[in-house]
N, C-alpha and C. Protein backbone atom coordinates (compact mmCIF):
# COMPACT_ATOMS: atom_id res chain seq x y z
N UNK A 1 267.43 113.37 241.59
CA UNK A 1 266.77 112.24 242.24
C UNK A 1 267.30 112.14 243.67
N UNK A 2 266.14 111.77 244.63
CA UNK A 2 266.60 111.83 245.84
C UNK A 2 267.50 110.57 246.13
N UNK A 3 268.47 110.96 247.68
CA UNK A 3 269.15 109.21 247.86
C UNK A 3 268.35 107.99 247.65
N UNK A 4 267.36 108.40 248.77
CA UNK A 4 266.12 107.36 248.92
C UNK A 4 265.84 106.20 247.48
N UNK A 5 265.44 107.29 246.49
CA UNK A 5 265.02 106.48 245.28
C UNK A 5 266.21 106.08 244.65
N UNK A 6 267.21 106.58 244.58
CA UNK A 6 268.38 106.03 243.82
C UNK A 6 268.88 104.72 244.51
N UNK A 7 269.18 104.39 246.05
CA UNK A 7 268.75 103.53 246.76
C UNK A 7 267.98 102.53 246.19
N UNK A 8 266.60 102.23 246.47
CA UNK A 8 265.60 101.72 245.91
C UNK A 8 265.94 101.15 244.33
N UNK A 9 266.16 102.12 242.94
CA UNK A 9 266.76 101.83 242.45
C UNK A 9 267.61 100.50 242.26
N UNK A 10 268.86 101.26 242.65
CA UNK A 10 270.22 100.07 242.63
C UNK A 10 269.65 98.84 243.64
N UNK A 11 269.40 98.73 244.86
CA UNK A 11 268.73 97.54 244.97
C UNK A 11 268.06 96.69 243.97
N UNK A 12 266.61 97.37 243.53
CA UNK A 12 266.31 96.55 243.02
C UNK A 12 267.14 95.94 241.71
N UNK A 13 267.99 96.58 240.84
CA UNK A 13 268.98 96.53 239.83
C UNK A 13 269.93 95.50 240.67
N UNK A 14 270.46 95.59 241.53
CA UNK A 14 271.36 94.31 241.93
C UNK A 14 270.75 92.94 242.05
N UNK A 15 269.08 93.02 242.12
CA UNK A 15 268.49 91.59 242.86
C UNK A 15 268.38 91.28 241.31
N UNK A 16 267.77 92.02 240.39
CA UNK A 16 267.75 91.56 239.04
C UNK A 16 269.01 91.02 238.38
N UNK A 17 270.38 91.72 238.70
CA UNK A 17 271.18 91.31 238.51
C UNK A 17 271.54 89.92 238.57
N UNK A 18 271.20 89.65 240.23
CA UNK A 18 271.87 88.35 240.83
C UNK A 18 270.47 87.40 240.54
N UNK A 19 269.37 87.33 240.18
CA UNK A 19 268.70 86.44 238.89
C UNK A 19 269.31 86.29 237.55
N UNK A 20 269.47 87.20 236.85
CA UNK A 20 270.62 86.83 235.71
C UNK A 20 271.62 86.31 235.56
N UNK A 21 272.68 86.62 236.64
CA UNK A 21 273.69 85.71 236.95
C UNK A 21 273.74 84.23 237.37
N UNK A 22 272.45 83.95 238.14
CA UNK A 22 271.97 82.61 239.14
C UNK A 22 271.83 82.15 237.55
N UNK A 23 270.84 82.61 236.80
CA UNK A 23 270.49 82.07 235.60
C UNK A 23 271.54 81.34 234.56
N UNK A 24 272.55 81.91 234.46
CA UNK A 24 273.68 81.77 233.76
C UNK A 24 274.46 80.82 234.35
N UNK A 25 274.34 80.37 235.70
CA UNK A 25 274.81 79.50 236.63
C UNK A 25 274.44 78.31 236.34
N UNK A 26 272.52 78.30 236.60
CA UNK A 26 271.84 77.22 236.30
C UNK A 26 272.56 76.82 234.78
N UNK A 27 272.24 77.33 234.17
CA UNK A 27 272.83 76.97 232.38
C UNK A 27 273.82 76.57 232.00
N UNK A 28 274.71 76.51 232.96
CA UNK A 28 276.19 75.91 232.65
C UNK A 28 276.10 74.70 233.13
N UNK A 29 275.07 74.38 233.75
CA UNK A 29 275.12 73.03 234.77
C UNK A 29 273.73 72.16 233.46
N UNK A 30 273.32 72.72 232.73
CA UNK A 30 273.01 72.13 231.42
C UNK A 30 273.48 71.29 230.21
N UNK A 31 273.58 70.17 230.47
CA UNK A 31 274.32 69.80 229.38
C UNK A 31 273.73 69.93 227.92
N UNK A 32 274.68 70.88 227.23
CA UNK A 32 274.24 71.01 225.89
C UNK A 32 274.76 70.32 224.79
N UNK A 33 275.22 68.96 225.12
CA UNK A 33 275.77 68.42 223.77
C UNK A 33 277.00 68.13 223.25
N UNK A 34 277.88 69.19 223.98
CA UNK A 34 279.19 68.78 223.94
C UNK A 34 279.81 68.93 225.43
N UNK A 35 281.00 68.00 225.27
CA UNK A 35 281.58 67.69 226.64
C UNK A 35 281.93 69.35 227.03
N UNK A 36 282.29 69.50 228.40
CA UNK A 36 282.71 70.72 229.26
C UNK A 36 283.43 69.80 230.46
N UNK A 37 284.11 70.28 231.12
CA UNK A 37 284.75 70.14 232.65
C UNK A 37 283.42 70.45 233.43
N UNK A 38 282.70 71.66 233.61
CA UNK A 38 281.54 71.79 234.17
C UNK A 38 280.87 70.16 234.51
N UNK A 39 280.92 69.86 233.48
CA UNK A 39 279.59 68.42 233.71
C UNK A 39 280.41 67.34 234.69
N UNK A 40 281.41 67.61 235.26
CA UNK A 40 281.78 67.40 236.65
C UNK A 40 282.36 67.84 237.36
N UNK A 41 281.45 69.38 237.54
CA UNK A 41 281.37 70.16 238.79
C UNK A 41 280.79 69.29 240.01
N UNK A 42 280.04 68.64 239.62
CA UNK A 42 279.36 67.85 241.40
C UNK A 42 279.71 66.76 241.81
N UNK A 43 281.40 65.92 241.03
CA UNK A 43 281.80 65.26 241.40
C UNK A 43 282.60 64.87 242.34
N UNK A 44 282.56 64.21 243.35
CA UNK A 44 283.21 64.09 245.17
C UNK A 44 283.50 63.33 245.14
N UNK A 45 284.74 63.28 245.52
CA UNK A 45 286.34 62.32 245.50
C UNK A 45 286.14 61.85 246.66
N UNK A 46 286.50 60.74 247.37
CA UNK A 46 287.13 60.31 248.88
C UNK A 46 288.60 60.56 248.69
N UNK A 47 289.10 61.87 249.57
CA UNK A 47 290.16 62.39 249.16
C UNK A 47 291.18 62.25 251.23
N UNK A 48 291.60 60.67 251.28
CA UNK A 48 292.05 60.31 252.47
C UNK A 48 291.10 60.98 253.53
N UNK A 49 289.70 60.64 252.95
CA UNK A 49 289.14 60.20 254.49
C UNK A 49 287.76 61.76 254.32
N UNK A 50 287.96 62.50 253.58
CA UNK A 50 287.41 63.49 253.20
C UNK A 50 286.63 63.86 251.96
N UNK A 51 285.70 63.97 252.41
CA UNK A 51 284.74 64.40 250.49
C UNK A 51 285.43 65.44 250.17
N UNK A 52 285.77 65.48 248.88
CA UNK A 52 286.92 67.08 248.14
C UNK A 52 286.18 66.79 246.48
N UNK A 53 286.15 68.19 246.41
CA UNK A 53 285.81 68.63 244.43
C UNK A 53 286.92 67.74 243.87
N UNK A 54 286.34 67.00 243.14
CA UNK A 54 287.39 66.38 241.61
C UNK A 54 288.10 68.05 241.69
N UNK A 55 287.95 68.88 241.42
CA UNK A 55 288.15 69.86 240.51
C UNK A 55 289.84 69.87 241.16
N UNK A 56 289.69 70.02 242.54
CA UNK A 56 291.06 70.14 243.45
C UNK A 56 291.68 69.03 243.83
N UNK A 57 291.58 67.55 243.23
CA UNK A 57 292.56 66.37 243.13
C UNK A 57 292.98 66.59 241.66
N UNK A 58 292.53 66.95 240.88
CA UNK A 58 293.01 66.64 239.23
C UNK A 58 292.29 67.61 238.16
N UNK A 59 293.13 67.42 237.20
CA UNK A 59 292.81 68.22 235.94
C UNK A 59 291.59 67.73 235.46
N UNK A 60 290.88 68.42 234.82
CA UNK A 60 289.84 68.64 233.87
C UNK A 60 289.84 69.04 232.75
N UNK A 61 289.70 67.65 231.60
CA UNK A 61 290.06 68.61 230.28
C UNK A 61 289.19 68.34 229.17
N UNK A 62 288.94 69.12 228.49
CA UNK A 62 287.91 68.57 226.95
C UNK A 62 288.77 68.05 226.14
N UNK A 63 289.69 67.32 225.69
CA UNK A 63 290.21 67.25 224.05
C UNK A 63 289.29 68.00 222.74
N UNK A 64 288.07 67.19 222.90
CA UNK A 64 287.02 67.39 221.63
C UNK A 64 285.68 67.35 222.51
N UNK A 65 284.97 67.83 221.44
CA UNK A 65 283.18 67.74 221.93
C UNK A 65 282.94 66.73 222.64
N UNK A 66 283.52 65.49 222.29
CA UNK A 66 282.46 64.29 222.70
C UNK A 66 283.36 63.71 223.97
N UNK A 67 284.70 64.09 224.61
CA UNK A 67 285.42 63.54 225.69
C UNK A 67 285.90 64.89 226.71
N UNK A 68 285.56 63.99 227.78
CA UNK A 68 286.23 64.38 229.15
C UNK A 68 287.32 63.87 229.42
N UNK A 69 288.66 64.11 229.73
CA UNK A 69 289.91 63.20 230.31
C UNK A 69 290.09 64.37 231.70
N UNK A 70 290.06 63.08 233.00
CA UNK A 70 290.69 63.31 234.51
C UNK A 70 291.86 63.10 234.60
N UNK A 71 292.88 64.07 234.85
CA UNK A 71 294.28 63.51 235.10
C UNK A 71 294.25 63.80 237.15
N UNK A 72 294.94 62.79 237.50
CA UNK A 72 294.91 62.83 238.99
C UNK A 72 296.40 63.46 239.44
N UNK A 73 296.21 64.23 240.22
CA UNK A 73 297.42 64.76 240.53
C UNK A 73 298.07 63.43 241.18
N UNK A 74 297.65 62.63 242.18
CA UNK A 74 298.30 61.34 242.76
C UNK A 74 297.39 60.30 242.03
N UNK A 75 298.63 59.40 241.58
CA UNK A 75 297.79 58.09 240.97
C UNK A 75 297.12 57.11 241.71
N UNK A 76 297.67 57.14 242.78
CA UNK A 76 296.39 56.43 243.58
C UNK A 76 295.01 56.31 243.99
N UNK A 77 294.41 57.76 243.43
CA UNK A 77 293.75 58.56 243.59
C UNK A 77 292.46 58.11 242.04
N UNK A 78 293.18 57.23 241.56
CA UNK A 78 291.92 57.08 239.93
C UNK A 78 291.28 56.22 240.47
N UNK A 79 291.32 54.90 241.07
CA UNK A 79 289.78 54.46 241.19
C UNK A 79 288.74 54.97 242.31
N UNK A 80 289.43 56.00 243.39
CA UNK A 80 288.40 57.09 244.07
C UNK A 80 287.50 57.37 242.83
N UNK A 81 288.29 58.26 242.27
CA UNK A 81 287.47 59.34 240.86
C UNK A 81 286.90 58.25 240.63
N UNK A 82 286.92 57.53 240.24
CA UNK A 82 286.31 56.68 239.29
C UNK A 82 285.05 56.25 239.86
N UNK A 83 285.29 55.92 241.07
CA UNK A 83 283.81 55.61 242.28
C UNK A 83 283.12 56.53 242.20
N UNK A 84 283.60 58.30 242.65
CA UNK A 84 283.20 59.63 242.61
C UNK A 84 281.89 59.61 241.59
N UNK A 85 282.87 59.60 240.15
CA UNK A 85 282.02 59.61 238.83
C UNK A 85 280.80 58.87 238.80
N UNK A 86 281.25 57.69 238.98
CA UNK A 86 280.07 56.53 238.76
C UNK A 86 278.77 56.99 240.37
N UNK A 87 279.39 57.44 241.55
CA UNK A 87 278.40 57.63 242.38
C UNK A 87 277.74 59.09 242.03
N UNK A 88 278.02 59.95 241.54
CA UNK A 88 277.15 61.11 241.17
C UNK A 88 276.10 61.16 240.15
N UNK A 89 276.45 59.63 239.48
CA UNK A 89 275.25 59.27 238.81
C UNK A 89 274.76 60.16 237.53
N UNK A 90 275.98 60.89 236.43
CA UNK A 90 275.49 61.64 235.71
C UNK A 90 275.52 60.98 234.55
N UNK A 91 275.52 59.75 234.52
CA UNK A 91 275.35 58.79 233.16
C UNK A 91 276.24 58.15 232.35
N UNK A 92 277.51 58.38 232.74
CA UNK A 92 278.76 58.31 232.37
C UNK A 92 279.56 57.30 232.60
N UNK A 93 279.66 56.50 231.70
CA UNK A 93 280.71 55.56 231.98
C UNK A 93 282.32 55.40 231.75
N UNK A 94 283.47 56.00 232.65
CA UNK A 94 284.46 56.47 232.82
C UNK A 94 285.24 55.21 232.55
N UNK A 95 286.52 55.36 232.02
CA UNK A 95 287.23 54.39 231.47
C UNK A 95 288.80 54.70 232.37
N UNK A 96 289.40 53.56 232.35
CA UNK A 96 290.53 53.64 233.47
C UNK A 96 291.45 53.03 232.68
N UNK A 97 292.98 54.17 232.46
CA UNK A 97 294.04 53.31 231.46
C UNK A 97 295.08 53.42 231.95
N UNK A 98 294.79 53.51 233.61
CA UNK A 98 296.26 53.59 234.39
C UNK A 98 296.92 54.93 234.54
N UNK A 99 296.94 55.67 233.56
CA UNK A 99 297.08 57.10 234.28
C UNK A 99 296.56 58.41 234.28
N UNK A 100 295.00 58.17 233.31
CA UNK A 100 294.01 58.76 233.78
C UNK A 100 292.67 58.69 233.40
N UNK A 101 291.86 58.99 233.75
CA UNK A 101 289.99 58.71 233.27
C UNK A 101 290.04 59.21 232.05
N UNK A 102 289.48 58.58 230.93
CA UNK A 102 288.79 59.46 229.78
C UNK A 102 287.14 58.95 229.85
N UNK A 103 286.10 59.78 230.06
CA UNK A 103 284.73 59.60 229.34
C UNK A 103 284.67 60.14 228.31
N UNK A 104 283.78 59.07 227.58
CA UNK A 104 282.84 59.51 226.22
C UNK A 104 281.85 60.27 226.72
N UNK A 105 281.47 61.32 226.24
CA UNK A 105 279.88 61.98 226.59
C UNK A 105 278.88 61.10 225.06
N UNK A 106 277.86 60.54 225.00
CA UNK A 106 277.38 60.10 224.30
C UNK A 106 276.59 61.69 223.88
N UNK A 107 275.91 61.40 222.36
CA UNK A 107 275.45 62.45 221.67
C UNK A 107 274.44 62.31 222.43
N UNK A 108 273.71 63.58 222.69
CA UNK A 108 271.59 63.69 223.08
C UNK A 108 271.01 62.73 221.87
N UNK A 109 270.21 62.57 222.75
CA UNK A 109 268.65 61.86 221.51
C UNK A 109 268.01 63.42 221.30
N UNK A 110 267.02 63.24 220.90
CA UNK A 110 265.96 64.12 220.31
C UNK A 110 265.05 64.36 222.13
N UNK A 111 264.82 63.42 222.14
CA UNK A 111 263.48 62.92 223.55
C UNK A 111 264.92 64.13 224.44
N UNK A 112 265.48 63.36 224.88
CA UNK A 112 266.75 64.25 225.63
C UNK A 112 266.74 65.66 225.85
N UNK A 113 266.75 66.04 224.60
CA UNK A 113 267.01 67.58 224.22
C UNK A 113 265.72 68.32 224.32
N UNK A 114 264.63 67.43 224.20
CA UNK A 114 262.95 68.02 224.33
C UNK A 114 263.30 68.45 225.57
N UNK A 115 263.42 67.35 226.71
CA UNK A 115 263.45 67.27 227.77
C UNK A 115 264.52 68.54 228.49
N UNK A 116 265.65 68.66 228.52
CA UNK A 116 266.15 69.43 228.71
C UNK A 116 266.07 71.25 228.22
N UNK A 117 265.38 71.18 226.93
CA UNK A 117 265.09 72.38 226.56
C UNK A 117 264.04 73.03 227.21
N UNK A 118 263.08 72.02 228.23
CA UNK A 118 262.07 72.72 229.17
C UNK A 118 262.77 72.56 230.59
N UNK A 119 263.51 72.53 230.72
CA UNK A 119 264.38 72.09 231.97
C UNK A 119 264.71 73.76 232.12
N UNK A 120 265.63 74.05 230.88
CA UNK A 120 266.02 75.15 230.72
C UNK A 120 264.80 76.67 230.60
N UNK A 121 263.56 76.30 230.23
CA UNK A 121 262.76 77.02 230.17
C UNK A 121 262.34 77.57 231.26
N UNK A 122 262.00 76.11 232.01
CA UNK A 122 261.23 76.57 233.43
C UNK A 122 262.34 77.47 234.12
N UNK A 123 263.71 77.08 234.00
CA UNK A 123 264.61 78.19 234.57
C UNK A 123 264.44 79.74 234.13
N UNK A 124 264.45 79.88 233.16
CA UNK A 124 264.17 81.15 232.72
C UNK A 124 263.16 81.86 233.46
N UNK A 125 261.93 80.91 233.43
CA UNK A 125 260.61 81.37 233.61
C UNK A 125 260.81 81.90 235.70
N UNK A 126 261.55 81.01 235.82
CA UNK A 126 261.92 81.13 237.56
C UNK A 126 262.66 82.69 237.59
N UNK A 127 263.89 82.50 236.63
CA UNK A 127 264.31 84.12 236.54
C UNK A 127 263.49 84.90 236.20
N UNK A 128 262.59 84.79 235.46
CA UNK A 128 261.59 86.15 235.59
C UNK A 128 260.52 86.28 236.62
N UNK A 129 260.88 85.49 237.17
CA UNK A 129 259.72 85.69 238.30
C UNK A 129 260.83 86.30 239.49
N UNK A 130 262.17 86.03 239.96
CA UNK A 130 263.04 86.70 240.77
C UNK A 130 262.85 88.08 240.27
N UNK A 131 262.72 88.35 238.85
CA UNK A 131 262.63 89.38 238.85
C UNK A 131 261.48 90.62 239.20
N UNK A 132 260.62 89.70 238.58
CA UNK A 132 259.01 90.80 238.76
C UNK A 132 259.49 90.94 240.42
N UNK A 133 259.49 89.57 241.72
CA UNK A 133 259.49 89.82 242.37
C UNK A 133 260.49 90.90 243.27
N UNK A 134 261.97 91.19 242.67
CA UNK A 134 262.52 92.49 242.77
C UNK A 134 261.82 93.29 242.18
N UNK A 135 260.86 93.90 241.59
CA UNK A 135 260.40 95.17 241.15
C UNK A 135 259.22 94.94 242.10
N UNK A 136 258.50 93.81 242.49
CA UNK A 136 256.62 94.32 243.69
C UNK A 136 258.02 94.68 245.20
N UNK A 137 259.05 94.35 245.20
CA UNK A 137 259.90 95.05 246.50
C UNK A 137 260.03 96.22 246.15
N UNK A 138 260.82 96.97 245.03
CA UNK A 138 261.03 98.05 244.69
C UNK A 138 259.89 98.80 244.97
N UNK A 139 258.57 98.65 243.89
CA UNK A 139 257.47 99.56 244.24
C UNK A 139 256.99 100.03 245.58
N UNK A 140 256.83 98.64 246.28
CA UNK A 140 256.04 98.79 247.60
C UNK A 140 257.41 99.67 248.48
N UNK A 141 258.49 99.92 248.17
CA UNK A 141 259.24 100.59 248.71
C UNK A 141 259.37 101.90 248.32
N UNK A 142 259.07 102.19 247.31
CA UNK A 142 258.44 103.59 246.62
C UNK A 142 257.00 104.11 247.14
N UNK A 143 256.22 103.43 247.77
CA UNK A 143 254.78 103.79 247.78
C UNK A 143 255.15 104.11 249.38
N UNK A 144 255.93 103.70 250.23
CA UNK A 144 256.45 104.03 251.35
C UNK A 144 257.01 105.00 251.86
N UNK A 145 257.87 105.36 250.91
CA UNK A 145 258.70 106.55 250.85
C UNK A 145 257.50 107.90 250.45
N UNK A 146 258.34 109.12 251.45
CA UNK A 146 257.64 109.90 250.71
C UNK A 146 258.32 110.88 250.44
N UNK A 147 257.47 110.93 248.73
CA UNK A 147 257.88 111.62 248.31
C UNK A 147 256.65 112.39 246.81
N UNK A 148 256.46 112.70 246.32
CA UNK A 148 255.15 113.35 245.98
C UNK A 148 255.05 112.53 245.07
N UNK A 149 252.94 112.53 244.94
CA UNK A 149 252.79 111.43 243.76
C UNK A 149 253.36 111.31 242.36
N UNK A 150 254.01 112.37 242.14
CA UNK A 150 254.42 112.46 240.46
C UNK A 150 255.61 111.64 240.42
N UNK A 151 256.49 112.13 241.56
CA UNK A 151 257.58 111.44 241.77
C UNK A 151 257.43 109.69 241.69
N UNK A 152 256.46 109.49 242.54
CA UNK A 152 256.28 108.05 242.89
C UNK A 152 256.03 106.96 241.57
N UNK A 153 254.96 107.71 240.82
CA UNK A 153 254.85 107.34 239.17
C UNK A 153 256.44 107.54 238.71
N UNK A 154 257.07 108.28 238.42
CA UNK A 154 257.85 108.24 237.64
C UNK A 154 258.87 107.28 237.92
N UNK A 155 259.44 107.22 238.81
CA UNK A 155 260.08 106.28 239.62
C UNK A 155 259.36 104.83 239.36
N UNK A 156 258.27 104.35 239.55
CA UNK A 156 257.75 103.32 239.13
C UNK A 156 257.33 102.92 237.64
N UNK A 157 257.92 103.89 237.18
CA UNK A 157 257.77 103.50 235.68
C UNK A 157 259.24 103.23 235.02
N UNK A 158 260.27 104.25 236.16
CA UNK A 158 261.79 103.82 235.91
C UNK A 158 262.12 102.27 236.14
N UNK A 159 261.53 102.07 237.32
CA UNK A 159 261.15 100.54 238.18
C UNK A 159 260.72 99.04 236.78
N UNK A 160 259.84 100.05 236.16
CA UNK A 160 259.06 98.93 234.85
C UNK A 160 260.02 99.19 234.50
N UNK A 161 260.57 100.10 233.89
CA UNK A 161 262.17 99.77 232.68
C UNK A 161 262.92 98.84 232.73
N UNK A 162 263.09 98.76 233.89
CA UNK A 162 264.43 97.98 234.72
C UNK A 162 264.35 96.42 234.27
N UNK A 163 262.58 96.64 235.00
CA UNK A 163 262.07 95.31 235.04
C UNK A 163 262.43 94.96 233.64
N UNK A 164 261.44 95.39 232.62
CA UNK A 164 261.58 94.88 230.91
C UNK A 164 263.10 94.85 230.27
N UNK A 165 263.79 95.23 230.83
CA UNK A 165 265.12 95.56 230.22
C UNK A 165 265.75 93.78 230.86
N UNK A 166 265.85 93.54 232.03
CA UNK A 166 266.01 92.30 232.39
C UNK A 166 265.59 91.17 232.08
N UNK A 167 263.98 91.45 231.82
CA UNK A 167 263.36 89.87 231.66
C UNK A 167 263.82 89.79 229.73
N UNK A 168 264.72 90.29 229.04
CA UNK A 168 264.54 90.91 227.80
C UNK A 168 265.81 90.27 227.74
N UNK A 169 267.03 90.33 228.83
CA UNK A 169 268.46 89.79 228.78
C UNK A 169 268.12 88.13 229.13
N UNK A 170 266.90 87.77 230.35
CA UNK A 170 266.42 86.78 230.51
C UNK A 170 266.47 85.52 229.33
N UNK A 171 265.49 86.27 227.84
CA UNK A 171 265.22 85.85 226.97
C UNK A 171 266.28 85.80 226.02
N UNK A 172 266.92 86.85 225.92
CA UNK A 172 268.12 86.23 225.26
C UNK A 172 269.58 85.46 225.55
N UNK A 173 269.23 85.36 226.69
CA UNK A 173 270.20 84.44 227.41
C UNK A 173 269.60 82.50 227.48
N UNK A 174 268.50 82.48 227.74
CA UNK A 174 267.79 81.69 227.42
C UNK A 174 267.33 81.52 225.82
N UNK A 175 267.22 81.90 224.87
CA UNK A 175 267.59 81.66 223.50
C UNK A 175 268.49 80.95 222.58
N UNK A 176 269.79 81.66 223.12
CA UNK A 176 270.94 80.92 223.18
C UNK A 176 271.47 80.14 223.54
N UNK A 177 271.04 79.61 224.73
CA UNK A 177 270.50 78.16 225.18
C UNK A 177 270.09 77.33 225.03
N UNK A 178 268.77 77.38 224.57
CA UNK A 178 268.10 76.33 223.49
C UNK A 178 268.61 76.58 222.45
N UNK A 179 268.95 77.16 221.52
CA UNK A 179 269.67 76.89 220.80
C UNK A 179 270.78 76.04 220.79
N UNK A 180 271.70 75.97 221.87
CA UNK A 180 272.96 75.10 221.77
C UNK A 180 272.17 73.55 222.04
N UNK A 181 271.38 73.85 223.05
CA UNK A 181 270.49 72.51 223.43
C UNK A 181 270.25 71.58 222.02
N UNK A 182 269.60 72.08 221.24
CA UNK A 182 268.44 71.70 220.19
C UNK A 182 269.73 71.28 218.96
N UNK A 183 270.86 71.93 219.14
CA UNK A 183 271.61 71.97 218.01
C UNK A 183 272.33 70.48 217.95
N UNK A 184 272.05 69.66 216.70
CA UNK A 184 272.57 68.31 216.49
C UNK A 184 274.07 68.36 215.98
């Protein structure tokens, strides 16, 4: 195989890549039911005068499924978090016992989990579309190149592999997803 197409190739294999990965990104930022540290990734401290990640004033910890506990590296620092939490608006009502936050994550409803299980869909459906759209780049970059028509077919049928082999990790990455979603 020439550079050219091997080129072509691994491009398009990295853009598919970095849809699968984005995908797996989006999905962590899903709440599925049980507590994670994740589910305040987008929480912003007033950290003396500066917006800063919770993540880099204090610990993040699960005990069990259903709790989050914030430990603050400086204690002065808990009713910031505590503002932080309540201003990011993720539903949570954070409890203050002097030396550190614990939230309850309340269980999903049913309506909830409908809701979120197409949340999660349409993501998927977005990753397969990053993808087709890395393979109409790939092709039209094959139909450019020259190199003889047999070549160009074959190569664009290596191109479809790629493609189906991805939107295929798509689906089972998204499977397992709704699944944790849906699971009571």
């Amino acid at each position: 195989m020439n550079e050219e197409i091997e080129f072509i190739i691994d491009s398009a294999k990295e853009q598919m890549n970095d849809a699968v990965e984005h995908l797996t990104k989006e999905f962590s930022n899903i709440r599925a039911g049980k507590a994670t540290p994740g589910m305040l990734g987008s929480v912003m401290v007033d950290y003396y005068g500066s917006q800063t990640k919770l993540s880099q004033v204090a610990n993040v910890n699960t005990p069990d499924g259903r709790t989050i506990t914030v430990q603050p590296w400086e204690k002065q620092l808990i009713t910031e978090i505590e503002k932080g939490i309540l201003f990011a608006n993720l539903g949570f009502n954070p409890m203050n016992n002097g030396e550190s936050i614990i939230i309850n994550v309340p269980p999903l409803t049913e309506e909830r989990r409908r809701e979120l299980s197409k949340i999660a869909k349409a993501a998927a459906e977005h990753g397969k579309v990053s993808i087709r759209n890395a393979r109409k780049d790939a092709n039209n970059e094959i139909k450019k190149s020259d190199i003889s028509d047999d070549e160009k077919k074959n190569t664009e049928a290596d191109v479809q592999t790629l493609t189906d082999s991805f939107i295929k990790k798509i689906d089972e990455v998204y499977t397992v997803k709704d699944g944790e979603i849906m699971k009571v």
